[in-house]
C-alpha atoms as a PDB file:
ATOM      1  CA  UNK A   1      37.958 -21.389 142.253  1.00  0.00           C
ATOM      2  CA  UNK A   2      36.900 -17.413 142.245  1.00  0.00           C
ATOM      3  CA  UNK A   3      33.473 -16.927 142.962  1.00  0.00           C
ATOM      4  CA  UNK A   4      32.980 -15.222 139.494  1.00  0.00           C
ATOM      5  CA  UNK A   5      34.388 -18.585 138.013  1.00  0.00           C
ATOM      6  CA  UNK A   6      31.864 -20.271 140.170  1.00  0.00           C
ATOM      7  CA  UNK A   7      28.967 -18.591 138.792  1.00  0.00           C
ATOM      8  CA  UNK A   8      30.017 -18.785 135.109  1.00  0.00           C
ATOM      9  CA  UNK A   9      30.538 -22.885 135.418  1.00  0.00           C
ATOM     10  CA  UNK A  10      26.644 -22.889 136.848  1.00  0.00           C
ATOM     11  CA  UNK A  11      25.813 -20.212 134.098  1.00  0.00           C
ATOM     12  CA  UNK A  12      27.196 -22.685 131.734  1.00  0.00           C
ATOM     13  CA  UNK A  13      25.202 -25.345 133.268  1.00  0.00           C
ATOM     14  CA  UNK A  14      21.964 -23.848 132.847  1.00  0.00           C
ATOM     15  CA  UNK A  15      22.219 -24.092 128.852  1.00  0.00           C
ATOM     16  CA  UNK A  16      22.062 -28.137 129.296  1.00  0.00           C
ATOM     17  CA  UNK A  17      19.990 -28.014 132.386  1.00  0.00           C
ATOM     18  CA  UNK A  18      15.826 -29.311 131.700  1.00  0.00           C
ATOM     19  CA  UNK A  19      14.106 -28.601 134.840  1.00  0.00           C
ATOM     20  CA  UNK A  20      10.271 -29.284 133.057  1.00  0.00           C
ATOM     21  CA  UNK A  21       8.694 -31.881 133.849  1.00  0.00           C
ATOM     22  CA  UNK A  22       7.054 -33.171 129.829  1.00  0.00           C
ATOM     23  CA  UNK A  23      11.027 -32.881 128.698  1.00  0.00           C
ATOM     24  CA  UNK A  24      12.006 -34.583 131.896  1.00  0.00           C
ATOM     25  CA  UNK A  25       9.363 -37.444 130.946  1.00  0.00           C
ATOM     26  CA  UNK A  26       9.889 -37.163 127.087  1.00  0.00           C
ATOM     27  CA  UNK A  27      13.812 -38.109 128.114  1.00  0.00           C
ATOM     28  CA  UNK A  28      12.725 -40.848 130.596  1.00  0.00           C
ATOM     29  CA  UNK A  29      10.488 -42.419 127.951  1.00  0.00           C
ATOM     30  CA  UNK A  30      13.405 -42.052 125.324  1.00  0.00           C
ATOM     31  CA  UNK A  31      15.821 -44.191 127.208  1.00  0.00           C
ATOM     32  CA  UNK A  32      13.106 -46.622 128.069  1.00  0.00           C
ATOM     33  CA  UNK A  33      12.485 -47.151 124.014  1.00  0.00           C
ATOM     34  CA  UNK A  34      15.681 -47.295 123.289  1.00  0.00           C
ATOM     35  CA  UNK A  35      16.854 -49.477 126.274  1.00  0.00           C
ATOM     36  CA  UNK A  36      19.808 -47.115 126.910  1.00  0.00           C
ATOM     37  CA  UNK A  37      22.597 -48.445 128.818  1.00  0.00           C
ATOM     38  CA  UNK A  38      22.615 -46.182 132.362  1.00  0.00           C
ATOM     39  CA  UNK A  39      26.049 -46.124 133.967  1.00  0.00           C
ATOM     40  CA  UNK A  40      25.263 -45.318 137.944  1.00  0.00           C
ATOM     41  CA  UNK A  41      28.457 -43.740 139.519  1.00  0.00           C
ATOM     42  CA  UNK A  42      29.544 -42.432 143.415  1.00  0.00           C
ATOM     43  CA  UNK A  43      32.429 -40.344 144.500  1.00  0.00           C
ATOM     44  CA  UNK A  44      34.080 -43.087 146.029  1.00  0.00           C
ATOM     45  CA  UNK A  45      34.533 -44.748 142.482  1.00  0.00           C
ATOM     46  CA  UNK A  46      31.732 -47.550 142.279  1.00  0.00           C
ATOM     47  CA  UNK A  47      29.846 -47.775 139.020  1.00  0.00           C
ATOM     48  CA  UNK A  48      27.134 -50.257 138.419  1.00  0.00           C
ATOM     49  CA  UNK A  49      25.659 -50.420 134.768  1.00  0.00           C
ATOM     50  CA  UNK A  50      21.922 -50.845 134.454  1.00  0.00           C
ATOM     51  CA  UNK A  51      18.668 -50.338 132.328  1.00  0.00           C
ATOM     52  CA  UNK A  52      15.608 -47.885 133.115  1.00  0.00           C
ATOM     53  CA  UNK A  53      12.724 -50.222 133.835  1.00  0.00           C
ATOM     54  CA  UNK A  54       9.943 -47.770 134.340  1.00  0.00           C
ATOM     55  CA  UNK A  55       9.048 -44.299 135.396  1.00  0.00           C
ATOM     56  CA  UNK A  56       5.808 -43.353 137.046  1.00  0.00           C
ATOM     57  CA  UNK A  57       5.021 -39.890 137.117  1.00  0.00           C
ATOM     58  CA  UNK A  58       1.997 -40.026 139.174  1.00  0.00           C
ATOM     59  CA  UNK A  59       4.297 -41.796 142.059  1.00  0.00           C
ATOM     60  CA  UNK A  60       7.287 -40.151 141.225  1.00  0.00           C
ATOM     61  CA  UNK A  61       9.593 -43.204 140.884  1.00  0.00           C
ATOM     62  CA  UNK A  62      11.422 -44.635 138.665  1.00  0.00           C
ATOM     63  CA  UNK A  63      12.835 -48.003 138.785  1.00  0.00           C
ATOM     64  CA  UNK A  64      16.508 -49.778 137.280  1.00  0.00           C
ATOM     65  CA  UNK A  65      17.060 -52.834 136.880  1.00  0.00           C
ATOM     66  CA  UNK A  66      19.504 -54.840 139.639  1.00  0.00           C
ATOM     67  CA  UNK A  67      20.978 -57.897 140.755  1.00  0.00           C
ATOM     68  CA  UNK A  68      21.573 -58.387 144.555  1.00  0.00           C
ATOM     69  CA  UNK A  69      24.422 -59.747 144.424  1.00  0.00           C
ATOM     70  CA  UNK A  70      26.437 -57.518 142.761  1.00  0.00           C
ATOM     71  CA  UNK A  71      29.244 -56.132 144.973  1.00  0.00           C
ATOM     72  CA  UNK A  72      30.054 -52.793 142.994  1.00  0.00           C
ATOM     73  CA  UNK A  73      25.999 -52.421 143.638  1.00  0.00           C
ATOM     74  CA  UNK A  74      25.695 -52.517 147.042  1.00  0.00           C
ATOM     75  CA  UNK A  75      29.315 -49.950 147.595  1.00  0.00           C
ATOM     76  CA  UNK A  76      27.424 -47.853 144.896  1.00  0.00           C
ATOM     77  CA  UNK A  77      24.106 -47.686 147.703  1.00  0.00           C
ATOM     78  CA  UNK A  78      26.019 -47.356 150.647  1.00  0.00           C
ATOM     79  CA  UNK A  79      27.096 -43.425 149.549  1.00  0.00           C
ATOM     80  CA  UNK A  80      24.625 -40.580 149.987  1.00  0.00           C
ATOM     81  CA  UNK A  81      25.276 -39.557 145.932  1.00  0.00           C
ATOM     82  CA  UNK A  82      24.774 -41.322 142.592  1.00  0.00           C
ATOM     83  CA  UNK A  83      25.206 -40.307 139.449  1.00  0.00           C
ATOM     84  CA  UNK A  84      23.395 -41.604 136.507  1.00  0.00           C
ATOM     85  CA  UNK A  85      24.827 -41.109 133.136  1.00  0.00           C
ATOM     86  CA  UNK A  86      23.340 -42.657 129.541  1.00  0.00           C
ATOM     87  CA  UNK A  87      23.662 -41.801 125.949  1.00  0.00           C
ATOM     88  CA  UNK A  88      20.885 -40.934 123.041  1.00  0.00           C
ATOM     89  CA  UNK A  89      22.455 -41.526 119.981  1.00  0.00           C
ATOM     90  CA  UNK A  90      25.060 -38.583 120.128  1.00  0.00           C
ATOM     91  CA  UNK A  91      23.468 -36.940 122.808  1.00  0.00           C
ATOM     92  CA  UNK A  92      24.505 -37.403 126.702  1.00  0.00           C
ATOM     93  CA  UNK A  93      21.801 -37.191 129.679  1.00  0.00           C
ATOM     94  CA  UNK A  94      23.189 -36.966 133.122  1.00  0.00           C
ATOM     95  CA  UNK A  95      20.496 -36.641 136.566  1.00  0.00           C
ATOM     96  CA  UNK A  96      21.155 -37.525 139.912  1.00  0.00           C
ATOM     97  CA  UNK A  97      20.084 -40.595 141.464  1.00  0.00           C
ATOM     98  CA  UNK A  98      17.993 -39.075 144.575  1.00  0.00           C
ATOM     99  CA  UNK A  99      17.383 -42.063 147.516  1.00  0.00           C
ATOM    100  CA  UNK A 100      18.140 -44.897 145.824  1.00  0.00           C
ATOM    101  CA  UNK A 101      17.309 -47.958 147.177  1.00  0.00           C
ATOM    102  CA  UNK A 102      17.419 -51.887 146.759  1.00  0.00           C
ATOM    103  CA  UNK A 103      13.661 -53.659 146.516  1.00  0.00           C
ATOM    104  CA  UNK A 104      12.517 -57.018 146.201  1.00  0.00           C
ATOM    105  CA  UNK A 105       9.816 -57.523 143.353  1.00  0.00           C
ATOM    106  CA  UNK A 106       8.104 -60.962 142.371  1.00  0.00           C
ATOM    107  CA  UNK A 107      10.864 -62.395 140.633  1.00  0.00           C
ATOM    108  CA  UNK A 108      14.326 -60.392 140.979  1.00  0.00           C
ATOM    109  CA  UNK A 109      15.797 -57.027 142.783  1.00  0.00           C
ATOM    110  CA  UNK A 110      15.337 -53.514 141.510  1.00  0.00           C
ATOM    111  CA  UNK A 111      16.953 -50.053 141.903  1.00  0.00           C
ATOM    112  CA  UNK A 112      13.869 -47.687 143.304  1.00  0.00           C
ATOM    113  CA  UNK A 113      14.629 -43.673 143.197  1.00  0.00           C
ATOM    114  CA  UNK A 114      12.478 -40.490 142.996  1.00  0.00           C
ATOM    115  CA  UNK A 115      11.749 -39.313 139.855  1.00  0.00           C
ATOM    116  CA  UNK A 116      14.448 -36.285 138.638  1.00  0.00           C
ATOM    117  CA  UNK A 117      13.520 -33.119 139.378  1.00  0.00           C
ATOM    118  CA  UNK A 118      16.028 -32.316 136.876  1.00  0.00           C
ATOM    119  CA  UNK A 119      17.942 -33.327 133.858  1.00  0.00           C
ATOM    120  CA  UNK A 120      21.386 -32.249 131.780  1.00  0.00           C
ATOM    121  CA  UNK A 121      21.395 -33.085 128.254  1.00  0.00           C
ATOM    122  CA  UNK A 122      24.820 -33.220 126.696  1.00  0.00           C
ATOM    123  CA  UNK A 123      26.017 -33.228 122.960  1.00  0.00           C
ATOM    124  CA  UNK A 124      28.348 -36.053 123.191  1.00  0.00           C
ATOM    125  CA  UNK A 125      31.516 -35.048 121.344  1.00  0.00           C
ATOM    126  CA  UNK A 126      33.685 -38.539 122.365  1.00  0.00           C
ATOM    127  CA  UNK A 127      33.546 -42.523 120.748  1.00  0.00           C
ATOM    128  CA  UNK A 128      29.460 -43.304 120.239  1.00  0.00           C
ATOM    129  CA  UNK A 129      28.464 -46.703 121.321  1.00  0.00           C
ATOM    130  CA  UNK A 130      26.057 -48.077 119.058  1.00  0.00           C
ATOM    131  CA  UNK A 131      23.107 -50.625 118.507  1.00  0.00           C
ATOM    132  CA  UNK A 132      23.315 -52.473 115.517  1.00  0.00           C
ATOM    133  CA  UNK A 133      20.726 -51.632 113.366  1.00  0.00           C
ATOM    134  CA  UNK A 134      17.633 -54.687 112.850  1.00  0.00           C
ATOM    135  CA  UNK A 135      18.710 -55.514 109.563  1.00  0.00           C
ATOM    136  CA  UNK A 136      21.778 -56.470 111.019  1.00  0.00           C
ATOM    137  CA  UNK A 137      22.416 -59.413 113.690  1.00  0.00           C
ATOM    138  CA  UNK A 138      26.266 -59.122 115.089  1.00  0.00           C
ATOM    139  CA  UNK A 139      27.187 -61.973 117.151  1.00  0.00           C
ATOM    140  CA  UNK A 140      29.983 -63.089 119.495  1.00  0.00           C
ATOM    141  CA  UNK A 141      31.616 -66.180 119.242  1.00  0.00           C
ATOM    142  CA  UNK A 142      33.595 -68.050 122.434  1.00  0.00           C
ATOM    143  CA  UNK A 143      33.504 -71.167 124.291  1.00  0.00           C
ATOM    144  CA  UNK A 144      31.676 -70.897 127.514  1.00  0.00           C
ATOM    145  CA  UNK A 145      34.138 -70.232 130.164  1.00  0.00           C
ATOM    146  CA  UNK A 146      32.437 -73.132 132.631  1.00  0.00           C
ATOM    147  CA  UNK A 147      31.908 -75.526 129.513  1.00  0.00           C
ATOM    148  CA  UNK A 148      34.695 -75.046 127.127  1.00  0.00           C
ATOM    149  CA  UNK A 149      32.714 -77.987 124.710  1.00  0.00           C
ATOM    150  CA  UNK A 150      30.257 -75.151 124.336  1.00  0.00           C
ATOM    151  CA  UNK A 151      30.744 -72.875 121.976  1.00  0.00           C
ATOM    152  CA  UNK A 152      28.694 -69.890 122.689  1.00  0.00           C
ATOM    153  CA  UNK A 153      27.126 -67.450 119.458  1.00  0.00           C
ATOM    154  CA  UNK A 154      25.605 -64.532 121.691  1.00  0.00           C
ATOM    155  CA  UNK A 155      23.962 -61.284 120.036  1.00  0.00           C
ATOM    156  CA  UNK A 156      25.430 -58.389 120.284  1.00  0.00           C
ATOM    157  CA  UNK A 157      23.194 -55.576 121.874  1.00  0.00           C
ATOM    158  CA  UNK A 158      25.591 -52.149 121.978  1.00  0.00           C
ATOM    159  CA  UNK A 159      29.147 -51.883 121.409  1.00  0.00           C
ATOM    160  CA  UNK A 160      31.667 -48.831 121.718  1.00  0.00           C
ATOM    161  CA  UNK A 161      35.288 -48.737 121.466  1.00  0.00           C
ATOM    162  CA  UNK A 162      35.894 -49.726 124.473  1.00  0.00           C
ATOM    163  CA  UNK A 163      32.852 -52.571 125.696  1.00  0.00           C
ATOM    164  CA  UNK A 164      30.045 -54.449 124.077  1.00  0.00           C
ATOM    165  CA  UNK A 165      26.829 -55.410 125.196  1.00  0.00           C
ATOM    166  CA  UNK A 166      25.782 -58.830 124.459  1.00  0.00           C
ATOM    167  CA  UNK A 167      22.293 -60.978 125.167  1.00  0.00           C
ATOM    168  CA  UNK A 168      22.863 -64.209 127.449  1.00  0.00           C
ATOM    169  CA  UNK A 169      19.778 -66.223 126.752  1.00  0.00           C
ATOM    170  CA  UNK A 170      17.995 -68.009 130.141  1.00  0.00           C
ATOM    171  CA  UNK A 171      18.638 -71.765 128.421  1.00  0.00           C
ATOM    172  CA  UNK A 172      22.438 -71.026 128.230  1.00  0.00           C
ATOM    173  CA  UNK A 173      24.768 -71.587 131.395  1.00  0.00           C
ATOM    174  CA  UNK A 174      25.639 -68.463 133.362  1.00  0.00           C
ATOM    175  CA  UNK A 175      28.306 -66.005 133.117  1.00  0.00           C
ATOM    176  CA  UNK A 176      29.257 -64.507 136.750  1.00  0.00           C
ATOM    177  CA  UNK A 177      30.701 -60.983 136.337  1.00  0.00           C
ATOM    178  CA  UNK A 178      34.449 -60.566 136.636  1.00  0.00           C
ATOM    179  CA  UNK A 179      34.696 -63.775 134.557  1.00  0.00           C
ATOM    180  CA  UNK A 180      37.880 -63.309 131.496  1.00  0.00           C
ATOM    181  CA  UNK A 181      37.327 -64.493 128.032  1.00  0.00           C
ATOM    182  CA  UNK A 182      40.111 -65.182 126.364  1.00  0.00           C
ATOM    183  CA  UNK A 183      39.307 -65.203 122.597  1.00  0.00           C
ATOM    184  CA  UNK A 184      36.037 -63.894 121.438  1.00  0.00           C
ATOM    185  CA  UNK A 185      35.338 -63.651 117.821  1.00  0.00           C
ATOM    186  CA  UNK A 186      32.663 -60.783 117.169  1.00  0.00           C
ATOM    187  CA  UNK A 187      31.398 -60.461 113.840  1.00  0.00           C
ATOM    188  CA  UNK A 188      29.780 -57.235 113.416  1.00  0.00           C
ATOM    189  CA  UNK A 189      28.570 -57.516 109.902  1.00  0.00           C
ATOM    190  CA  UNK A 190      30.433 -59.020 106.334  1.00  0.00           C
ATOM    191  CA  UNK A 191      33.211 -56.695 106.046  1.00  0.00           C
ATOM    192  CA  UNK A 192      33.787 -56.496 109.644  1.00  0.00           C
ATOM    193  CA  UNK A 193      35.356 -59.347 111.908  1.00  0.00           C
ATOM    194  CA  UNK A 194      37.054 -58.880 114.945  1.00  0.00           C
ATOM    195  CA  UNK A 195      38.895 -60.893 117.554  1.00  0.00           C
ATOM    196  CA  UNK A 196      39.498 -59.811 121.298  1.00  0.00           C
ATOM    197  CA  UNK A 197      39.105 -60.787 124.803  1.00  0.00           C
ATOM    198  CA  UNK A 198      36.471 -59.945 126.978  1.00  0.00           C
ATOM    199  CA  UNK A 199      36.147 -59.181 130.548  1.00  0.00           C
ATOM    200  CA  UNK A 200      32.526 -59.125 132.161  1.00  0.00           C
ATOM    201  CA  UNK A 201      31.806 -56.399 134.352  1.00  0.00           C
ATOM    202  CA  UNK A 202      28.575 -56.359 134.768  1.00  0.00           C
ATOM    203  CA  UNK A 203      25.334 -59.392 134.830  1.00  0.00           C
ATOM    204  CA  UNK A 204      22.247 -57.299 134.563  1.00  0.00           C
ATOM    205  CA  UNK A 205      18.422 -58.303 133.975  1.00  0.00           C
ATOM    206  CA  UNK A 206      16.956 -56.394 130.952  1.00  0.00           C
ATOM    207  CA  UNK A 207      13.261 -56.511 131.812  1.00  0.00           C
ATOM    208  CA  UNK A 208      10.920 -59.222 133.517  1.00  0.00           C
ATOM    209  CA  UNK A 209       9.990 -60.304 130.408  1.00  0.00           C
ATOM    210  CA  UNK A 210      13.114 -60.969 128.699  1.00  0.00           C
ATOM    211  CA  UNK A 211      13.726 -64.480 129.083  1.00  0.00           C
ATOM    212  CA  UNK A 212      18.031 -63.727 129.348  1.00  0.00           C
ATOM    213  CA  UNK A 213      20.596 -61.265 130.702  1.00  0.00           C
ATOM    214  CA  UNK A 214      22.729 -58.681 129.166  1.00  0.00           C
ATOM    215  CA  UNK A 215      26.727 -58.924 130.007  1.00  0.00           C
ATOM    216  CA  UNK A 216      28.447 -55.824 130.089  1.00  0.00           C
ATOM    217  CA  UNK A 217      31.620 -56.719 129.130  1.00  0.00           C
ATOM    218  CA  UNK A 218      35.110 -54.515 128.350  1.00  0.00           C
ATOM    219  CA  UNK A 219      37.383 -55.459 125.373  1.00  0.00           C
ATOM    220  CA  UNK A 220      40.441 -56.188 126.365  1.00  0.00           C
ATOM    221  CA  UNK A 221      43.910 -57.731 124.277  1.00  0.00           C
ATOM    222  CA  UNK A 222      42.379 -55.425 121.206  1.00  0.00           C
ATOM    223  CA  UNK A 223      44.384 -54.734 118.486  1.00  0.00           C
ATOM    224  CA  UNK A 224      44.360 -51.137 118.447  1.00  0.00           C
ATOM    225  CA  UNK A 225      45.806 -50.408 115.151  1.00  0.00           C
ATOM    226  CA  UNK A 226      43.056 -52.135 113.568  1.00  0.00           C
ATOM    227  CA  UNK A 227      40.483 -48.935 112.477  1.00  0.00           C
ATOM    228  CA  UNK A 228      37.715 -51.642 111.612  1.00  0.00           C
ATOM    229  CA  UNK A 229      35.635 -51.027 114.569  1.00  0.00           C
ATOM    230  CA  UNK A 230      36.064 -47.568 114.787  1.00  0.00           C
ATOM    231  CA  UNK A 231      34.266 -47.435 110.830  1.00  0.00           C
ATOM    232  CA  UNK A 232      31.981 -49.817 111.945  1.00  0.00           C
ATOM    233  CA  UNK A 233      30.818 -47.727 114.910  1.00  0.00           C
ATOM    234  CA  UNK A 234      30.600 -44.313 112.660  1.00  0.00           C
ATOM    235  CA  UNK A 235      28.951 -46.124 109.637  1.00  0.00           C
ATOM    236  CA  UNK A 236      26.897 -47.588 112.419  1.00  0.00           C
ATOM    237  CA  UNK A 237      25.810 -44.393 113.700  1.00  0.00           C
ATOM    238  CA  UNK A 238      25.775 -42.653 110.298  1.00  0.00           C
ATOM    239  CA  UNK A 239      23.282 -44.794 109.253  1.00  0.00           C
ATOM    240  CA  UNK A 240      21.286 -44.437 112.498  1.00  0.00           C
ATOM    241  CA  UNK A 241      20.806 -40.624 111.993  1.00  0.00           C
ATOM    242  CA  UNK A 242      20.067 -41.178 109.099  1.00  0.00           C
ATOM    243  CA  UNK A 243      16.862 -43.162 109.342  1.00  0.00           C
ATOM    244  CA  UNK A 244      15.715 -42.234 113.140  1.00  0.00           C
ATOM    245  CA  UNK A 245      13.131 -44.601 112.883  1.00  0.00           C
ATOM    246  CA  UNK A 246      15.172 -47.397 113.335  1.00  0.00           C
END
C-alpha cells in the first residue's frame, strides 16, 4: 500500500475513532446495560464470546466474563493482540484488548484488561442481532443432549441470522460447548416459528448473580429460503428504535 493510501485509511479512521475518556465510559456503561455480546478475536483466528462485567475508571480495568476451561480462551491469551468487537443496536464498537489476562475471583474466572484508551464506533450496515423486546419471551425447544427424556424450553437472549443466544438456568443439566443439537424448535413470537439445529460454541457466565449461563450457539441445517427470521429480526429492531427505552 502507497504511503498516501496509508494515511487516507488512518484519516478515515479518525472519523470513528473516540479517544475521550466520558464517551469512552458512556460506551463502556452502554454495553454493560445492555449486556452486549463482546466477540474477543486474535490474528491467529481464536475468538472467544463474552460479556463486559465491569469497568472501573479509577483503576483502569475492566473485567469480561470467562470460563477456564475454554480452549478457544486460553489460544485467544496466549497472542500479544485481541480484538474486541460488540454491537449497539445498529451501531458497531471495536477497542483493543490491552494485557489481558485470566483471574480467579470468589466463585468463577474472569478476563482482566486495562481500560481503552480508545474506542471506534461503527454504523453497522450488515444482519442486526437482536434482543427480543420484554413484552416478548422467545423460547427454544430441544431435548437435552445428555437426557434426551428432557425436553428443554430455554429463553432466548439475542439472535441474528446466523446464532442465538439462549439462557441455561443453574437447576438444568449442563451443556459443554461444541455439543450439536439436532432439532431445535425456536419460537420467536405467534407468527414466527422456526426449526434448526444448533451447534454451541460458546458456555459463558453472564454475571455472579445470575443464577445460569448463556450458550452461544450457531444455527446450523437452516432453511435458508425461509425469510421469517430475517422479518423477525428487522421488525425486531424496528420496533427497538422505535421505543429506545426498551
Amino acid at each position: 500500500m502507497s504511503t498516501s493510501s496509508s494515511r487516507s485509511a488512518v484519516s478515515a479512521l479518525d472519523d470513528y475513532r473516540i479517544g475521550n475518556s466520558v464517551e469512552i465510559m458512556a460506551l463502556l456503561q452502554q454495553l454493560l446495560d445492555s449486556n452486549a455480546l463482546i466477540t474477543l478475536s486474535a490474528p491467529n483466528g481464536s475468538c472467544y464470546t463474552t460479556l463486559l462485567r465491569s469497568a472501573d475508571s479509577k483503576r483502569g480495568i475492566i473485567c469480561l466474563s470467562a470460563s477456564a476451561h475454554d480452549a478457544p480462551l486460553q489460544s485467544l491469551l496466549s497472542g500479544d493482540e485481541v480484538v474486541a468487537v460488540a454491537y449497539l443496536n445498529s451501531i458497531k464498537v471495536q477497542f483493543d484488548l490491552i494485557g489481558a489476562v485470566l483471574v480467579n475471583g470468589p466463585s468463577d474466572q474472569a478476563i482482566n484488561a486495562r481500560l481503552p484508551q480508545e474506542m471506534y464506533r461503527f454504523q453497522r450496515r450488515s444482519a442486526f442481532r437482536v434482543r427480543p423486546l420484554s413484552s416478548r419471551m422467545p423460547t427454544a425447544q430441544f431435548p437435552h443432549p445428555a437426557m434426551p427424556d428432557m425436553t428443554l424450553s430455554l429463553r432466548v437472549l439475542d439472535i441474528s441470522l446466523s446464532g442465538v443466544a439462549l439462557f441455561l438456568p443453574e437447576n438444568v443439566p449442563p451443556i459443554d460447548a461444541g455439543v450439536r443439537i439436532g432439532q431445535c424448535q425456536l419460537t420467536l413470537d405467534d407468527d414466527t416459528q422456526i426449526t434448526t439445529g444448533l451447534l454451541i460454541q460458546h458456555v459463558t457466565s453472564i454475571h455472579p448473580e445470575t443464577k445460569g449461563l448463556r450458550l452461544g450457539c450457531e444455527l446450523i441445517t437452516l432453511d435458508w429460503g425461509d425469510r421469517s427470521l430475517q422479518s423477525y429480526i428487522n421488525l425486531t429492531q424496528k420496533r427497538r428504535l422505535a421505543l429506545p427505552s426498551v
